[in-house]
C-alpha atoms as a PDB file:
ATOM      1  CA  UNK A   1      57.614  11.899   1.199  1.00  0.00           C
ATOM      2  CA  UNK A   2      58.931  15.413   0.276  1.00  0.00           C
ATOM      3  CA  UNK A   3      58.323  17.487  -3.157  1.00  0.00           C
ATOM      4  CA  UNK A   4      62.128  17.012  -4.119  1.00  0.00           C
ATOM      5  CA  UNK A   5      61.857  12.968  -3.432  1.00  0.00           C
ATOM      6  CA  UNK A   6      58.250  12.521  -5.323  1.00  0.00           C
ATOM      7  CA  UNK A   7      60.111  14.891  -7.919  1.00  0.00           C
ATOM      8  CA  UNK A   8      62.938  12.299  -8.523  1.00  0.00           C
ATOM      9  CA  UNK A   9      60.990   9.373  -8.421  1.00  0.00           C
ATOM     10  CA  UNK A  10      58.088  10.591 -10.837  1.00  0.00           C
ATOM     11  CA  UNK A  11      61.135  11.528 -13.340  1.00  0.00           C
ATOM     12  CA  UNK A  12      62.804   8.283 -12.930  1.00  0.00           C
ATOM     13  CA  UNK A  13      60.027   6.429 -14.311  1.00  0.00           C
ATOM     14  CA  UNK A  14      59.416   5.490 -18.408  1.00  0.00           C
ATOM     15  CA  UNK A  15      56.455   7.628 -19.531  1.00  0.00           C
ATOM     16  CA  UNK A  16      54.121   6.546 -23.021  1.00  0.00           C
ATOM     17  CA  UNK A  17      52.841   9.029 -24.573  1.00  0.00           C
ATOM     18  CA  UNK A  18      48.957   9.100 -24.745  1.00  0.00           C
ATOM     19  CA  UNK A  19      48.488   8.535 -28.849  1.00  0.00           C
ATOM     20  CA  UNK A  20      44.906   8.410 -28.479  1.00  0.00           C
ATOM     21  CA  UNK A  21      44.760  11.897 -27.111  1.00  0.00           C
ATOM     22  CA  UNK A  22      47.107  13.669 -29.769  1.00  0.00           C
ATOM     23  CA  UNK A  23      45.592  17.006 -29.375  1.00  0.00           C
ATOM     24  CA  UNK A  24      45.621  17.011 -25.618  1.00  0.00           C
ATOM     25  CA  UNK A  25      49.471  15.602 -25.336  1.00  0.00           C
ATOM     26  CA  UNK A  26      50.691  14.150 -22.305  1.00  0.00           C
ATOM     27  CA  UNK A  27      52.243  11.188 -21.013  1.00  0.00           C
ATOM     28  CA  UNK A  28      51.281   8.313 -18.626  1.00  0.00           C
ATOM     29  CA  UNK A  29      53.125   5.743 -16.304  1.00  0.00           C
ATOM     30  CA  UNK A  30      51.244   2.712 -15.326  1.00  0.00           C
ATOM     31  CA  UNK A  31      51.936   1.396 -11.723  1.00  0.00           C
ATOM     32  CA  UNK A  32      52.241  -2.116 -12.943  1.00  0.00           C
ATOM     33  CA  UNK A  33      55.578  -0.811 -15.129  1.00  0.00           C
ATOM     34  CA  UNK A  34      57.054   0.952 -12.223  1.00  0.00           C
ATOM     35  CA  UNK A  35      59.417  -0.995 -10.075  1.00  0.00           C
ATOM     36  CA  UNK A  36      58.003  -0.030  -7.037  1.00  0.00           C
ATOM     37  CA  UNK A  37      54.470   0.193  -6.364  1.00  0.00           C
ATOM     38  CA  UNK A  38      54.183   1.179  -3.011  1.00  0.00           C
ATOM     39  CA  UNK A  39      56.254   3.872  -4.202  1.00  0.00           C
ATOM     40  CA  UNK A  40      54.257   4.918  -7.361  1.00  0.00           C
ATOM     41  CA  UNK A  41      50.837   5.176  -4.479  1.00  0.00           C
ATOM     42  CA  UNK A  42      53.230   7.057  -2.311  1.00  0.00           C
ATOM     43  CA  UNK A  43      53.876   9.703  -5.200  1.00  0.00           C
ATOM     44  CA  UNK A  44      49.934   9.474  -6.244  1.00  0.00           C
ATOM     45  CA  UNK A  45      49.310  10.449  -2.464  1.00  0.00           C
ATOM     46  CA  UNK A  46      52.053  13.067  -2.445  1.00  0.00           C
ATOM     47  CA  UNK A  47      50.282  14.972  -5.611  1.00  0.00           C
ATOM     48  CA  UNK A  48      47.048  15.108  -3.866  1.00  0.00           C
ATOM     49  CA  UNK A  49      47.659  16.278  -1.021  1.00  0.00           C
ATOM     50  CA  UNK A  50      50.639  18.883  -2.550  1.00  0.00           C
ATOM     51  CA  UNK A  51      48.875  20.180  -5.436  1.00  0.00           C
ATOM     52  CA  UNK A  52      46.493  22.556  -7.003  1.00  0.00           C
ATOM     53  CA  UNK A  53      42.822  22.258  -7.796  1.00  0.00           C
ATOM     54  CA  UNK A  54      42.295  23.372 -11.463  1.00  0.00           C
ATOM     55  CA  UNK A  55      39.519  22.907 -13.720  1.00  0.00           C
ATOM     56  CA  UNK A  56      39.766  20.969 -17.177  1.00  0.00           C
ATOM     57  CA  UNK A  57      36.684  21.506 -19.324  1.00  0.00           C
ATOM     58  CA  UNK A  58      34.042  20.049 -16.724  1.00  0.00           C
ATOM     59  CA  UNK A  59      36.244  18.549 -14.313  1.00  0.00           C
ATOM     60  CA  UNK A  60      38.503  19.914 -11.728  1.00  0.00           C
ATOM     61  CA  UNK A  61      41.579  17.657 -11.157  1.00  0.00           C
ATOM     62  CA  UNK A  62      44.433  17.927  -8.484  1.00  0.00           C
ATOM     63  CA  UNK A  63      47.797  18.856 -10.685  1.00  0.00           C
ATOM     64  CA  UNK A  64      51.363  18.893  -9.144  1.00  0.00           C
ATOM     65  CA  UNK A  65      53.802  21.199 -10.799  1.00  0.00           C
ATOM     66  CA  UNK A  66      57.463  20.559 -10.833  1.00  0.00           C
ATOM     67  CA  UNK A  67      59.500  23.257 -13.096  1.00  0.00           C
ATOM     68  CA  UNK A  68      59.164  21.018 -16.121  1.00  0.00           C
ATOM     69  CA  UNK A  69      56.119  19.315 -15.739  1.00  0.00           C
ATOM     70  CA  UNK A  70      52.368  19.169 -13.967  1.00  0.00           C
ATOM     71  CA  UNK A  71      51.484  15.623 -12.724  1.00  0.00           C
ATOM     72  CA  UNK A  72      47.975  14.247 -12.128  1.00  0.00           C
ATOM     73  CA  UNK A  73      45.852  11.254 -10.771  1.00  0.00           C
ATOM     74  CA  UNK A  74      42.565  10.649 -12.823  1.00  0.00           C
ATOM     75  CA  UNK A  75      40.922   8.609  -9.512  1.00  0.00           C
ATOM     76  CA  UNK A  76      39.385  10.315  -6.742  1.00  0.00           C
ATOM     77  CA  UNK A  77      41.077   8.434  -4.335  1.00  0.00           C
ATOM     78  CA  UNK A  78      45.351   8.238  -4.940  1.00  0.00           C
ATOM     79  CA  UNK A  79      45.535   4.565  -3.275  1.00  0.00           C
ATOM     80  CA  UNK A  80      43.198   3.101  -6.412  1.00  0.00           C
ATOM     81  CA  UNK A  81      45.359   4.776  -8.973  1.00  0.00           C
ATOM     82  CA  UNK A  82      46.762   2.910 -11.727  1.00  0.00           C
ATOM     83  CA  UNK A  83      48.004   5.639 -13.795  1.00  0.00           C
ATOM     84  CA  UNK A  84      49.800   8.867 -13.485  1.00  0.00           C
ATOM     85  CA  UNK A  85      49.779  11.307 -16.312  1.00  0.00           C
ATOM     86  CA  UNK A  86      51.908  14.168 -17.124  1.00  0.00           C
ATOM     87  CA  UNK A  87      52.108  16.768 -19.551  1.00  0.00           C
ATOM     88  CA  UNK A  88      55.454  19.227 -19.972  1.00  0.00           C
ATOM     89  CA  UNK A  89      54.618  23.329 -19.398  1.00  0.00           C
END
């Protein structure tokens, strides 16, 4: 998978925004809402290995930046994810 195919597949999918969070906003798609879930571990795999280490208060996290958007997986490994969040730049 290419940046421009994970691109158009990540903003295909319906995103929720994360109420519980309201003062860190961003979004999240679930893999069970997706209609392809080989696809949505494909696009998990594609951020890690494409994007940039960053910190986030005590964490560091792999993000994925499109012009829009940065993407990221919460689990260390992409094939256990469950959930891909977003937030808009």
């Amino acid at each position: 998978m290419n940046s421009k195919e994970a691109i158009y597949i990540l903003e295909s999918w319906r995103w929720n925004f994360a109420k519980t969070m309201p003062k860190i906003p961003h979004s999240y798609a679930r893999k069970r809402e997706c209609p392809d879930e080989n696809k949505f571990l494909e696009v998990a795999m594609h951020i890690k290995s494409n994007g940039l280490i960053e910190s986030f208060y005590r964490s560091s996290y792999i993000y994925f930046y499109t012009d829009t958007h940065k993407y990221w997986v919460m689990d260390k490994n992409p094939l256990d994810a469950e959930i891909i969040n977003r937030a808009e730049l």
